[in-house]
C-alpha atoms as a PDB file:
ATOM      1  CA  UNK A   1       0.000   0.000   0.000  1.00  0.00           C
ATOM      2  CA  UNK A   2       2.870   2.238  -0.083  1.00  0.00           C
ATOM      3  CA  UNK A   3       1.975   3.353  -3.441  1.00  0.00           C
ATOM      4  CA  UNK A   4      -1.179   4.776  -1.906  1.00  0.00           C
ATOM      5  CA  UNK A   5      -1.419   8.331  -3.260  1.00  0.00           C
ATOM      6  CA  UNK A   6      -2.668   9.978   0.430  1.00  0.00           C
ATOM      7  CA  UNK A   7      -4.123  13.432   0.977  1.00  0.00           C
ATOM      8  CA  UNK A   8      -4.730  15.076   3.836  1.00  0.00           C
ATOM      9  CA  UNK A   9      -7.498  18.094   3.525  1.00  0.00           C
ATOM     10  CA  UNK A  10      -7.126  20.636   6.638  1.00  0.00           C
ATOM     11  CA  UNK A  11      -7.078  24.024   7.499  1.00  0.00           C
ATOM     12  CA  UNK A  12      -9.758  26.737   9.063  1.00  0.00           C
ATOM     13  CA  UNK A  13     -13.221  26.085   9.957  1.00  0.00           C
ATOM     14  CA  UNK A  14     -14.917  27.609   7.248  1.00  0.00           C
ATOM     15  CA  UNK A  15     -12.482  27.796   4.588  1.00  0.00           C
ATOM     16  CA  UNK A  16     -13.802  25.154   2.469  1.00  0.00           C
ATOM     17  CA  UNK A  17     -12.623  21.591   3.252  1.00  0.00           C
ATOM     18  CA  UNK A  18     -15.773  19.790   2.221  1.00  0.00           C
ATOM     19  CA  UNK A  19     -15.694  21.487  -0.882  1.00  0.00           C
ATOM     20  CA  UNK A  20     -12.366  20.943  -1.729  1.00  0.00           C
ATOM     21  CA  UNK A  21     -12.988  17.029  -0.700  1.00  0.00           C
ATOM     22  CA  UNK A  22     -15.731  17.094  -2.925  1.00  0.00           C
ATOM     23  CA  UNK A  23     -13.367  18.186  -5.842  1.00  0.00           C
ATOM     24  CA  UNK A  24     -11.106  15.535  -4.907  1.00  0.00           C
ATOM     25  CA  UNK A  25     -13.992  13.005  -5.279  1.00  0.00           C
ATOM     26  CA  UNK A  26     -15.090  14.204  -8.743  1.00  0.00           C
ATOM     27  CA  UNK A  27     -11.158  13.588  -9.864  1.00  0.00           C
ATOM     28  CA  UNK A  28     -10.932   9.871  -8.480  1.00  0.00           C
ATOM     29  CA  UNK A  29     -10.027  10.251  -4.813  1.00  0.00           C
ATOM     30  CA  UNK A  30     -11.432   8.155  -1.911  1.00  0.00           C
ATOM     31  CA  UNK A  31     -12.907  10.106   0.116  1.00  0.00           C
ATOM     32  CA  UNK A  32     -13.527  10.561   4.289  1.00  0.00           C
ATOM     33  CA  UNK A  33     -14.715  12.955   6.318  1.00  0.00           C
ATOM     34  CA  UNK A  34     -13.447  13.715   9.818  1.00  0.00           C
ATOM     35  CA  UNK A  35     -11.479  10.220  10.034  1.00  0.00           C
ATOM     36  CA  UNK A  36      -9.556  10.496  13.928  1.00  0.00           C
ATOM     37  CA  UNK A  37      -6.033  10.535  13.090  1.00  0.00           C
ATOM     38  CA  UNK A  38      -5.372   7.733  15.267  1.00  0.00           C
ATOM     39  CA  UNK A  39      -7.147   5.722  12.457  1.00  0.00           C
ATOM     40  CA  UNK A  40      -4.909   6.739   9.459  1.00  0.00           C
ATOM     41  CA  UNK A  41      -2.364   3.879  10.103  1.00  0.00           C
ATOM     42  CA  UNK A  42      -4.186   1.124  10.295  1.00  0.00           C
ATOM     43  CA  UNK A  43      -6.503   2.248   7.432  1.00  0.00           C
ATOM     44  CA  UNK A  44      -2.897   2.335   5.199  1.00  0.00           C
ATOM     45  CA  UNK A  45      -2.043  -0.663   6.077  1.00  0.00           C
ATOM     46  CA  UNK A  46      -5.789  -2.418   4.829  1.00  0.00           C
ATOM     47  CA  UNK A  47      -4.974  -4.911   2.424  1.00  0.00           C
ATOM     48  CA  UNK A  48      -8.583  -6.158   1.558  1.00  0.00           C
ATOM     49  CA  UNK A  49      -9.630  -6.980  -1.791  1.00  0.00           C
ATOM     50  CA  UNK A  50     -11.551  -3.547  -2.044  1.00  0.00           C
ATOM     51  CA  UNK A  51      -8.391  -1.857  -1.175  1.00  0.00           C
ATOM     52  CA  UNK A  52      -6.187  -3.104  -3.881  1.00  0.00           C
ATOM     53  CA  UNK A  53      -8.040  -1.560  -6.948  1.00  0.00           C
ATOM     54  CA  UNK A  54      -7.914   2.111  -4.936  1.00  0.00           C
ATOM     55  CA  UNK A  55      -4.925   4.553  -5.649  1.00  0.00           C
ATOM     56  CA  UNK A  56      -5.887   7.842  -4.118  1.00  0.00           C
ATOM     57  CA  UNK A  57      -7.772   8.671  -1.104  1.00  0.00           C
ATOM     58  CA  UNK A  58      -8.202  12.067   0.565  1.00  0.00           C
ATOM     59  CA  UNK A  59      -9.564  12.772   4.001  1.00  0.00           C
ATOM     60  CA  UNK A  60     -10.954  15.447   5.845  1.00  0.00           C
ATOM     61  CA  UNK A  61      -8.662  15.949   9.592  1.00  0.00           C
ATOM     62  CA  UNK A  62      -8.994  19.410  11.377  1.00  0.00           C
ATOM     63  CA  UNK A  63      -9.864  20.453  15.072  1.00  0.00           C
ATOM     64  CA  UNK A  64     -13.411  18.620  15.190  1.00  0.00           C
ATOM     65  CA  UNK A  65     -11.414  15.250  16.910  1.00  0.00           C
ATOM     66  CA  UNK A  66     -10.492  16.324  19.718  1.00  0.00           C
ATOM     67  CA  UNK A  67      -7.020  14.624  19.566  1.00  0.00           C
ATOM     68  CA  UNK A  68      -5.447  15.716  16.277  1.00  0.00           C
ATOM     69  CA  UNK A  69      -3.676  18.653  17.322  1.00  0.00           C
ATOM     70  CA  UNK A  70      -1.442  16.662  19.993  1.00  0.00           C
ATOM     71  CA  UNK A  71      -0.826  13.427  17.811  1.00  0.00           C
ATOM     72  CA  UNK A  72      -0.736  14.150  13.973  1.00  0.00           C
ATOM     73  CA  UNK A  73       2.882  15.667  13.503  1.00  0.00           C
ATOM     74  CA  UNK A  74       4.105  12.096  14.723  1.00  0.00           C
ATOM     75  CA  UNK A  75       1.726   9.891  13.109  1.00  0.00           C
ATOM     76  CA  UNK A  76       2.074  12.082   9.646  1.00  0.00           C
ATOM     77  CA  UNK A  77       6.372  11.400  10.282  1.00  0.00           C
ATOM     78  CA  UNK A  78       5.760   7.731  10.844  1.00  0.00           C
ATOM     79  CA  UNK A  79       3.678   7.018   8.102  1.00  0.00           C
ATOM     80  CA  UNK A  80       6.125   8.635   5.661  1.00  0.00           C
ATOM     81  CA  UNK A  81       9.170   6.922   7.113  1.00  0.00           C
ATOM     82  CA  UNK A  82       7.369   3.926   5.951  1.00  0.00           C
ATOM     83  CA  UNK A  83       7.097   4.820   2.821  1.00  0.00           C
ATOM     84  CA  UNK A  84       3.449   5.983   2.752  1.00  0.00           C
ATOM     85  CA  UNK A  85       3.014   9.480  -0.112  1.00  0.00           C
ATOM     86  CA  UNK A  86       1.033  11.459   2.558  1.00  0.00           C
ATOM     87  CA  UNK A  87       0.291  15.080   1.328  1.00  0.00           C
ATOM     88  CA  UNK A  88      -1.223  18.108   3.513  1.00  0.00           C
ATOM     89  CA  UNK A  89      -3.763  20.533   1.430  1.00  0.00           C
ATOM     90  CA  UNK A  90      -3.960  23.648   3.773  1.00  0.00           C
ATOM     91  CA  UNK A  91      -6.990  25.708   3.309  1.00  0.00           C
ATOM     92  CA  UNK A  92      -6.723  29.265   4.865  1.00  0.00           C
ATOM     93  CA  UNK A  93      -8.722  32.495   4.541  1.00  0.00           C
ATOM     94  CA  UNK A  94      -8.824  36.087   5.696  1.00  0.00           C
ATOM     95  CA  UNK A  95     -10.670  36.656   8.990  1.00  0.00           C
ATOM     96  CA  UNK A  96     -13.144  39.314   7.462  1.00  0.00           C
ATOM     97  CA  UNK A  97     -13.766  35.711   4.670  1.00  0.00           C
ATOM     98  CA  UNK A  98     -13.957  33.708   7.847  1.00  0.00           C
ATOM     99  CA  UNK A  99     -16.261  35.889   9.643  1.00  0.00           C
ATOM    100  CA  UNK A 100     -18.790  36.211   6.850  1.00  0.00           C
ATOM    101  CA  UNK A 101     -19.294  32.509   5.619  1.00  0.00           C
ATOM    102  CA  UNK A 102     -20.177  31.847   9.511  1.00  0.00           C
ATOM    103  CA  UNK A 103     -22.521  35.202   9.705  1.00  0.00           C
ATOM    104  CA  UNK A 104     -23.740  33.398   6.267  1.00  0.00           C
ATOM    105  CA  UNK A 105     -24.515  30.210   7.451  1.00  0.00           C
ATOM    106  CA  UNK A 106     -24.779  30.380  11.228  1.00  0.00           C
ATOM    107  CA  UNK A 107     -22.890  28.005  11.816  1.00  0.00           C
ATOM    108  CA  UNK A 108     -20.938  28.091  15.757  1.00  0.00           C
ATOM    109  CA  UNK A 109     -17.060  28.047  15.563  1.00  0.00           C
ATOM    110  CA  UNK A 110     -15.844  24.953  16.944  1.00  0.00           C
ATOM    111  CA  UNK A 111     -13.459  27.004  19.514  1.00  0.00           C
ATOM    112  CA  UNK A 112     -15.856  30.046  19.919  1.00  0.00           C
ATOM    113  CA  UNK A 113     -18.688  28.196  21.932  1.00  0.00           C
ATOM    114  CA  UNK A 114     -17.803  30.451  24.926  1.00  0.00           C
ATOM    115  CA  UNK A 115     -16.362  33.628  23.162  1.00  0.00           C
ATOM    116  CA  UNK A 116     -16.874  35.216  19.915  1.00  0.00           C
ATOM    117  CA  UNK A 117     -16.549  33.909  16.449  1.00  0.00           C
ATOM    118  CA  UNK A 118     -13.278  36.603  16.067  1.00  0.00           C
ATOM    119  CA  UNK A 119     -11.650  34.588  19.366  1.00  0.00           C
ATOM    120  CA  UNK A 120     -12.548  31.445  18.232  1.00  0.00           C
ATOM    121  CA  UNK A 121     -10.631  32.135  14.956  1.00  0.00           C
ATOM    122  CA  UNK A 122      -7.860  33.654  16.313  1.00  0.00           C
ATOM    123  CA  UNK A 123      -7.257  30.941  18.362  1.00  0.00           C
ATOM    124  CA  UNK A 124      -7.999  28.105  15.484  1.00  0.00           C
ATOM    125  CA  UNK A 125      -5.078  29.981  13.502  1.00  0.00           C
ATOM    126  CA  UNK A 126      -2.759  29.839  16.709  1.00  0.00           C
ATOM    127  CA  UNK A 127      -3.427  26.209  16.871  1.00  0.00           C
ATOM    128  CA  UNK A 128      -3.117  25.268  13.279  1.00  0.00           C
ATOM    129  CA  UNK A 129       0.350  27.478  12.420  1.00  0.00           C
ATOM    130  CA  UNK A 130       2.657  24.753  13.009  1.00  0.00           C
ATOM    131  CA  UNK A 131       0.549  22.324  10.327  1.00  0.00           C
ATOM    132  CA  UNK A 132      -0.122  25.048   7.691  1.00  0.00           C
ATOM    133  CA  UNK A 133       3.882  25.684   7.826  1.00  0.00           C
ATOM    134  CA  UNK A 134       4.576  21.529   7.214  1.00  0.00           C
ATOM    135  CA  UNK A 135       1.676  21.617   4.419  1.00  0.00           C
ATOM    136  CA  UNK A 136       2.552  20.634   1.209  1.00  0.00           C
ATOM    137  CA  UNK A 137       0.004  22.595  -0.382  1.00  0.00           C
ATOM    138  CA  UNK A 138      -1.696  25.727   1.217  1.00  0.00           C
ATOM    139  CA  UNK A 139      -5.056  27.741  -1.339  1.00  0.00           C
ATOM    140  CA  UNK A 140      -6.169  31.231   0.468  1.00  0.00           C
ATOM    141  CA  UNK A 141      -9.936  30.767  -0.536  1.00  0.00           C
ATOM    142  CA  UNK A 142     -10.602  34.164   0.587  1.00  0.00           C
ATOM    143  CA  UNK A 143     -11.843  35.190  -2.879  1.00  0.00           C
ATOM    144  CA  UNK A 144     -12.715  31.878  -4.539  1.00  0.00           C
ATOM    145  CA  UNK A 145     -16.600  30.680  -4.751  1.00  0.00           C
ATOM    146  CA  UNK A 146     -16.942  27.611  -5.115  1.00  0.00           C
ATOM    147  CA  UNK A 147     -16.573  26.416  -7.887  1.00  0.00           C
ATOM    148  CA  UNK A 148     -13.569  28.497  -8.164  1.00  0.00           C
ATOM    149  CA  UNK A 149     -11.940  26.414  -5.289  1.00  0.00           C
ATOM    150  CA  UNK A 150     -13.037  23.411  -6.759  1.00  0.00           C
ATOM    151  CA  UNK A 151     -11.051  24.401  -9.645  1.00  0.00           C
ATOM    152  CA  UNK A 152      -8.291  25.363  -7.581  1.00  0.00           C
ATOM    153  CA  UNK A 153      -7.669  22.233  -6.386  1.00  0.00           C
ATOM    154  CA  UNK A 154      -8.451  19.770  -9.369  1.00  0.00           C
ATOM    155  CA  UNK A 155      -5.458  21.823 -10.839  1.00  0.00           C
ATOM    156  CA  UNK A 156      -3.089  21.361  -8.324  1.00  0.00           C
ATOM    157  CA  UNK A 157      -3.820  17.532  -8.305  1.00  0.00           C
ATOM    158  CA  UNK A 158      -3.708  17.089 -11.975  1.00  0.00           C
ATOM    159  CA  UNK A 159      -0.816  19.076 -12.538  1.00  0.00           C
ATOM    160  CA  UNK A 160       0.916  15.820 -14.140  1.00  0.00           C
ATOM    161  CA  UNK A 161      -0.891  16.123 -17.350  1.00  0.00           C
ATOM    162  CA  UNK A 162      -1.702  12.387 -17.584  1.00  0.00           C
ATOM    163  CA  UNK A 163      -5.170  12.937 -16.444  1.00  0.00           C
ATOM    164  CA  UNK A 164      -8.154  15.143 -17.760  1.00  0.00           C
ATOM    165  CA  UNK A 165     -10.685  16.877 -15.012  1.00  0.00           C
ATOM    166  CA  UNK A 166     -13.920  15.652 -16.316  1.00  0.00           C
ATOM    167  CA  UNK A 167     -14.397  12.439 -14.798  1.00  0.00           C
ATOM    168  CA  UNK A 168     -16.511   9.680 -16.813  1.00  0.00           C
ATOM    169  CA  UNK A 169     -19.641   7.466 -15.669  1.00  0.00           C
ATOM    170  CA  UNK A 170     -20.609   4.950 -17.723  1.00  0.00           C
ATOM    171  CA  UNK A 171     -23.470   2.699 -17.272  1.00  0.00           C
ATOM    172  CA  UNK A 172     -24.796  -0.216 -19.291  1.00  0.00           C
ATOM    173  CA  UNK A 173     -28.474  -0.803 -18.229  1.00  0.00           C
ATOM    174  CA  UNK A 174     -31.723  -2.974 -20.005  1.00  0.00           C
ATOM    175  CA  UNK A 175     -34.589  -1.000 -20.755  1.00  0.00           C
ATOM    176  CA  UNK A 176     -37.165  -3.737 -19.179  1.00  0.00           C
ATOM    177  CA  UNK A 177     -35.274  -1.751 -15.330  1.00  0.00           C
ATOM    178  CA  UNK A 178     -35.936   1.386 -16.369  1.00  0.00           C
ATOM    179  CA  UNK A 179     -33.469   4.289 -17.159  1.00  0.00           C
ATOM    180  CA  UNK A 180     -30.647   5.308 -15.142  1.00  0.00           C
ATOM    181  CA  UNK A 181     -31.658   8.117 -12.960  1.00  0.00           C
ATOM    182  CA  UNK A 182     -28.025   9.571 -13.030  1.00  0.00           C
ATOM    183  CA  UNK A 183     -27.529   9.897 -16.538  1.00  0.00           C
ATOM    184  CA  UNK A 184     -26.628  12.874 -18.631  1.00  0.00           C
ATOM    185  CA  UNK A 185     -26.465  11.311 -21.987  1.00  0.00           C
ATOM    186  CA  UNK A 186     -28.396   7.862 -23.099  1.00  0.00           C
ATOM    187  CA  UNK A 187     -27.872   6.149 -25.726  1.00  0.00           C
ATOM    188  CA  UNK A 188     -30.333   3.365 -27.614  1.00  0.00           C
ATOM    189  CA  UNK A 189     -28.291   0.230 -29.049  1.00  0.00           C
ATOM    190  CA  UNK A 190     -31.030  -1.992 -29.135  1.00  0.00           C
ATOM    191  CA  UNK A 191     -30.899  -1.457 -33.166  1.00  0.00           C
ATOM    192  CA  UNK A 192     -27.578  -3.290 -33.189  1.00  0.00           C
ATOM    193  CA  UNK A 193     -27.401  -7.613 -33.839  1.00  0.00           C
ATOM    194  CA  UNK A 194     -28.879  -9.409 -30.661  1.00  0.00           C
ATOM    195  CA  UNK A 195     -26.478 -11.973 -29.340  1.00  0.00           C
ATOM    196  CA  UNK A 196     -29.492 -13.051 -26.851  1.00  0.00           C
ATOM    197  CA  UNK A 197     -31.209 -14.941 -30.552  1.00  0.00           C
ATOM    198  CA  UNK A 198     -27.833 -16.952 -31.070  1.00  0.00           C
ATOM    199  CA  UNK A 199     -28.077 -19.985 -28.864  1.00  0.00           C
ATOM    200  CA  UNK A 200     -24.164 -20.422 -28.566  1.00  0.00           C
ATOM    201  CA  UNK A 201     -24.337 -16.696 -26.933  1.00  0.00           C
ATOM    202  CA  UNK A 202     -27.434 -15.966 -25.389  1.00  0.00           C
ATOM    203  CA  UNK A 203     -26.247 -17.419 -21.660  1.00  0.00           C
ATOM    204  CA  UNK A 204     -22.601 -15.385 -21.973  1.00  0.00           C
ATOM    205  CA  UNK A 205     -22.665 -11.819 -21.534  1.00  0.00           C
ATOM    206  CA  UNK A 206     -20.776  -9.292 -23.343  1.00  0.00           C
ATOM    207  CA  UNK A 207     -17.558  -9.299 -21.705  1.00  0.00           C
ATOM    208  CA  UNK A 208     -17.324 -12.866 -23.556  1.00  0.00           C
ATOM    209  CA  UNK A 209     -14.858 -12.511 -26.382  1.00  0.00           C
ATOM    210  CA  UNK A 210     -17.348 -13.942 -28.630  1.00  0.00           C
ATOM    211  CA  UNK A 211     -20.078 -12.410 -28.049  1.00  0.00           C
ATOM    212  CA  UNK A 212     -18.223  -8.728 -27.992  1.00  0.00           C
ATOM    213  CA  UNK A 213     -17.031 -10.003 -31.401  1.00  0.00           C
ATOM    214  CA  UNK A 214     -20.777 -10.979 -32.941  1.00  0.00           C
ATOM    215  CA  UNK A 215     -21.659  -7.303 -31.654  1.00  0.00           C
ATOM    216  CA  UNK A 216     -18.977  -5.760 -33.599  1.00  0.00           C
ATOM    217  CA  UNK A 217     -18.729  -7.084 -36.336  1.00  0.00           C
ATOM    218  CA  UNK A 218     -21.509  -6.308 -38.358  1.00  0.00           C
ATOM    219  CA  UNK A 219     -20.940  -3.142 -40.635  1.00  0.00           C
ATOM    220  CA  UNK A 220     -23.728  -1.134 -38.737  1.00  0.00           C
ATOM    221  CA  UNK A 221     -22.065  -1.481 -35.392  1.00  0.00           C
ATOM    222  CA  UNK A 222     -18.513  -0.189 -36.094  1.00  0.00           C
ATOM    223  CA  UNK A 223     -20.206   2.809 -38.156  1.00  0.00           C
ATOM    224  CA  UNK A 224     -22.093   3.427 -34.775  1.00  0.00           C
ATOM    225  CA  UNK A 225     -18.690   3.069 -32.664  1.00  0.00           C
ATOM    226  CA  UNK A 226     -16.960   5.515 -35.108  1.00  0.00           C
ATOM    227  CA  UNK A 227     -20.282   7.671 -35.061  1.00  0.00           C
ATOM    228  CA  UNK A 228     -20.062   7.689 -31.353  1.00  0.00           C
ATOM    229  CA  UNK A 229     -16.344   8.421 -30.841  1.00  0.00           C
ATOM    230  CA  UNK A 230     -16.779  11.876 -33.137  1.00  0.00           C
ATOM    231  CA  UNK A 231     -19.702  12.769 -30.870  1.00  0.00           C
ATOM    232  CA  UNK A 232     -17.728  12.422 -28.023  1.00  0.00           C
ATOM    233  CA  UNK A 233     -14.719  14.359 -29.738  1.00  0.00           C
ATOM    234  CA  UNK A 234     -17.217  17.140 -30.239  1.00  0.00           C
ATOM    235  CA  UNK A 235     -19.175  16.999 -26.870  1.00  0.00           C
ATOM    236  CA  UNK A 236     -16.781  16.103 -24.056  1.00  0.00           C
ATOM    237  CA  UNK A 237     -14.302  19.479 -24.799  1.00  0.00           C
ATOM    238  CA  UNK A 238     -17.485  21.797 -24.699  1.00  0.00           C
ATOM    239  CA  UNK A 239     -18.930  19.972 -21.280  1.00  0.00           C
ATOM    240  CA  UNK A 240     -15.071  20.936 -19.851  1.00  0.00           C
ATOM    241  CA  UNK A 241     -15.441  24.229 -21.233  1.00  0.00           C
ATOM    242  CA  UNK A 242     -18.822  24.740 -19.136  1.00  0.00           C
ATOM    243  CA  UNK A 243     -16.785  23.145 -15.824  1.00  0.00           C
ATOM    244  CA  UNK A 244     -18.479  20.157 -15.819  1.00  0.00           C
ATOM    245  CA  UNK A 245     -16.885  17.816 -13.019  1.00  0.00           C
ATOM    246  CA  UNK A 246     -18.677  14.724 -14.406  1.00  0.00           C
ATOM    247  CA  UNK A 247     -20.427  13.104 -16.665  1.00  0.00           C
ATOM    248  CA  UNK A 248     -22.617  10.192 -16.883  1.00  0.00           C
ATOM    249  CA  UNK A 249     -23.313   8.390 -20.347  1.00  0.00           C
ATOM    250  CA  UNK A 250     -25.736   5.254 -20.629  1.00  0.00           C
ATOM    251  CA  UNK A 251     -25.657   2.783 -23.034  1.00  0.00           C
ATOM    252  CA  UNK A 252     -29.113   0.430 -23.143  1.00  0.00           C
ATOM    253  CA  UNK A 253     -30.452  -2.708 -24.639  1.00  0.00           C
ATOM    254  CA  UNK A 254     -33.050  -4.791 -24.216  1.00  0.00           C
ATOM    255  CA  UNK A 255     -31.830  -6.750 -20.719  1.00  0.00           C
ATOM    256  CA  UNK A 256     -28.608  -4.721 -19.974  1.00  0.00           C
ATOM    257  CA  UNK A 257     -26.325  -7.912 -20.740  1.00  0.00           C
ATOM    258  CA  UNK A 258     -25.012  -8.343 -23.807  1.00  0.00           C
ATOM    259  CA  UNK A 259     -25.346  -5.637 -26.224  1.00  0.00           C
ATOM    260  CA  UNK A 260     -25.121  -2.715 -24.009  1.00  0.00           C
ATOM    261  CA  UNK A 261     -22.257  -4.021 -21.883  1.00  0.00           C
ATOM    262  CA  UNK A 262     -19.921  -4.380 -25.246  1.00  0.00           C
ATOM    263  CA  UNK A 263     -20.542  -1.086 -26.331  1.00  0.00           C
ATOM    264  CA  UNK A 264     -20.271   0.183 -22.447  1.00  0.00           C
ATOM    265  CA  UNK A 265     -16.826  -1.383 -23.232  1.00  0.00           C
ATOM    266  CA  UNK A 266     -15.368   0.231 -26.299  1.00  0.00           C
ATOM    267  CA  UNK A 267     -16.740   3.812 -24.611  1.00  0.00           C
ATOM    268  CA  UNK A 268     -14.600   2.903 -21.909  1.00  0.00           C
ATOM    269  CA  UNK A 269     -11.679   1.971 -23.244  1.00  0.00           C
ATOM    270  CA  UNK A 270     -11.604   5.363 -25.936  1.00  0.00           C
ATOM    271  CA  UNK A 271     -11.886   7.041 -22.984  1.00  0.00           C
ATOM    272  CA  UNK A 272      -9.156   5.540 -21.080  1.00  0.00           C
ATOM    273  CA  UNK A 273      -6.750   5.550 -24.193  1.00  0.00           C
ATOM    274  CA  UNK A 274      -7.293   9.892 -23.894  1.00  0.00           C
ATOM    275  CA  UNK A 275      -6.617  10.117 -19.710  1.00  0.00           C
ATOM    276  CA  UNK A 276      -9.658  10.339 -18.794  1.00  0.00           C
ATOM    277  CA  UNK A 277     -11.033   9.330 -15.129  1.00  0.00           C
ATOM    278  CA  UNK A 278     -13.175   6.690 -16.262  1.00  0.00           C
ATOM    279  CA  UNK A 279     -15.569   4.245 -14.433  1.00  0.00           C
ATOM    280  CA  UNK A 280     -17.963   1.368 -16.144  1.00  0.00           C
ATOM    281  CA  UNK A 281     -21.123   0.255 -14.147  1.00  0.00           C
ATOM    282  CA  UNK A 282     -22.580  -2.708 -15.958  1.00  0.00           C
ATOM    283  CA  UNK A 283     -26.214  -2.229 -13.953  1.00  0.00           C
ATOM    284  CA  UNK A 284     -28.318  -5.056 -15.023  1.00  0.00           C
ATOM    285  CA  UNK A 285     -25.919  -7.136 -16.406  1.00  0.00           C
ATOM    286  CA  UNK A 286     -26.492 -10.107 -13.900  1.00  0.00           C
ATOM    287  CA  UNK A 287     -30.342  -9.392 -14.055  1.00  0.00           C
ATOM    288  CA  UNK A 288     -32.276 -12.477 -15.712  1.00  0.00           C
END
């Protein structure tokens, strides 16, 4: 697990950490909120099967557990002598920021519940100098929105260029369950060749070699693969243009198993090939 790509969100009550984890999220990352520090290690060193196929995670640790403060310098220098890529995100902000998002949304700072809001930043800043100095990263959100922060950090975390922001949904699903509620785009290929009417195929679903290979290989499919690939040349730069974190595309047939599920495929995989975050959800696919 020491390849485990680790981030650390922290910072000011009120600067933004659950927005930044949310951007984190939308690029890949695992993601807690609030996890006690005390936990961190023995999460790292999980070696369950869900585990293995996860890369990133990012975590939300600030002055809501009550131990933090005294214990996460020495549990932060452990895990790194081991080997583990732990990286602090440090989110600050100006107090007159501070002091408006908590007018805003009435919210009670954590260390104010017997003073003011002003002491109870003032004090949160006094406690948090020595971890903003050892962060790796620190964003003053003072004058971002939202989705400006999101932004914000998305860049920072892509910065290696082998990734694009707009992460990628795809779902294979049957008509006969109904349509995905999550989807953005759906697409019909109920018109292509039914494996289902071949008796060889029709108990195989479409990760089966042969049956991708009866789906693709009449003339109509690959002119729909090709026609699909230009569509999403044209569509997904305009959807990153608008910000758009992510984007869900659907793919149907008839039971969600065979046709559906190869096409589901090859969207994948053209994704992939271009960097993008991509995930396949074959819905129905073990549906009778």
């Amino acid at each position: 697990m020491s390849n485990l790509r680790c981030v650390i969100v922290t910072g000011l009550s009120g600067s933004g950490k659950s927005t930044a984890l949310r951007a984190l999220e939308d690029i890949g990352f695992y993601c807690f909120d609030n996890m006690p520090v005390v936990l961190l290690p023995k999460f790292l060193e999980i070696q369950s099967d869900e585990m293995r196929g996860v890369s990133k995670v990012a975590m939300v640790m600030d002055l809501r557990e009550k131990t933090f403060l005294e214990k996460y310098m020495r549990i932060f220098d452990r895990l790194r002598k081991k080997g583990y890529k732990i990286e602090i995100l440090f989110l600050d902000a100006s107090d007159e920021a501070l002091l408006h998002r908590f007018s805003e949304t009435r919210r009670v700072h954590p260390l104010s519940r017997k003073g003011s809001i002003m002491d109870g930043i003032d004090l949160e800043k006094e406690k948090l100098a020595d971890l903003k100095e050892m962060a790796d990263k620190v964003i003053d959100t003072t004058s971002y929105n939202v989705h400006q922060l999101k932004d914000a950090v998305q860049r920072y975390f892509l910065t290696d260029g082998t990734e694009k922001r707009l992460f990628i949904h795809i779902i294979s699903f049957g008509y006969r369950y109904g349509l995905p509620a999550d989807a953005d785009i759906v697409l019909d290929v109920r018109f292509l060749p039914n494996p289902y009417f071949v008796e060889e195929l029709k108990n195989y679903d479409g990760h089966n070699p042969k049956v991708r290979d009866y789906v693709l290989g009449y003339d109509e499919s690959k002119i729909f693969v090709e026609k699909m690939f230009e569509l999403m040349a044209f569509l997904i730069p305009l959807y990153e243009r608008e910000g758009k974190s992510r984007l869900g595309i659907a793919l149907g047939c008839t039971g969600g198993k065979h046709r559906s599920v190869v096409i589901a495929n090859q969207l994948g995989a053209y994704f992939s090939d271009k960097g993008y975050l991509v995930n396949i959800n074959h819905r129905d696919i073990g549906k009778s």
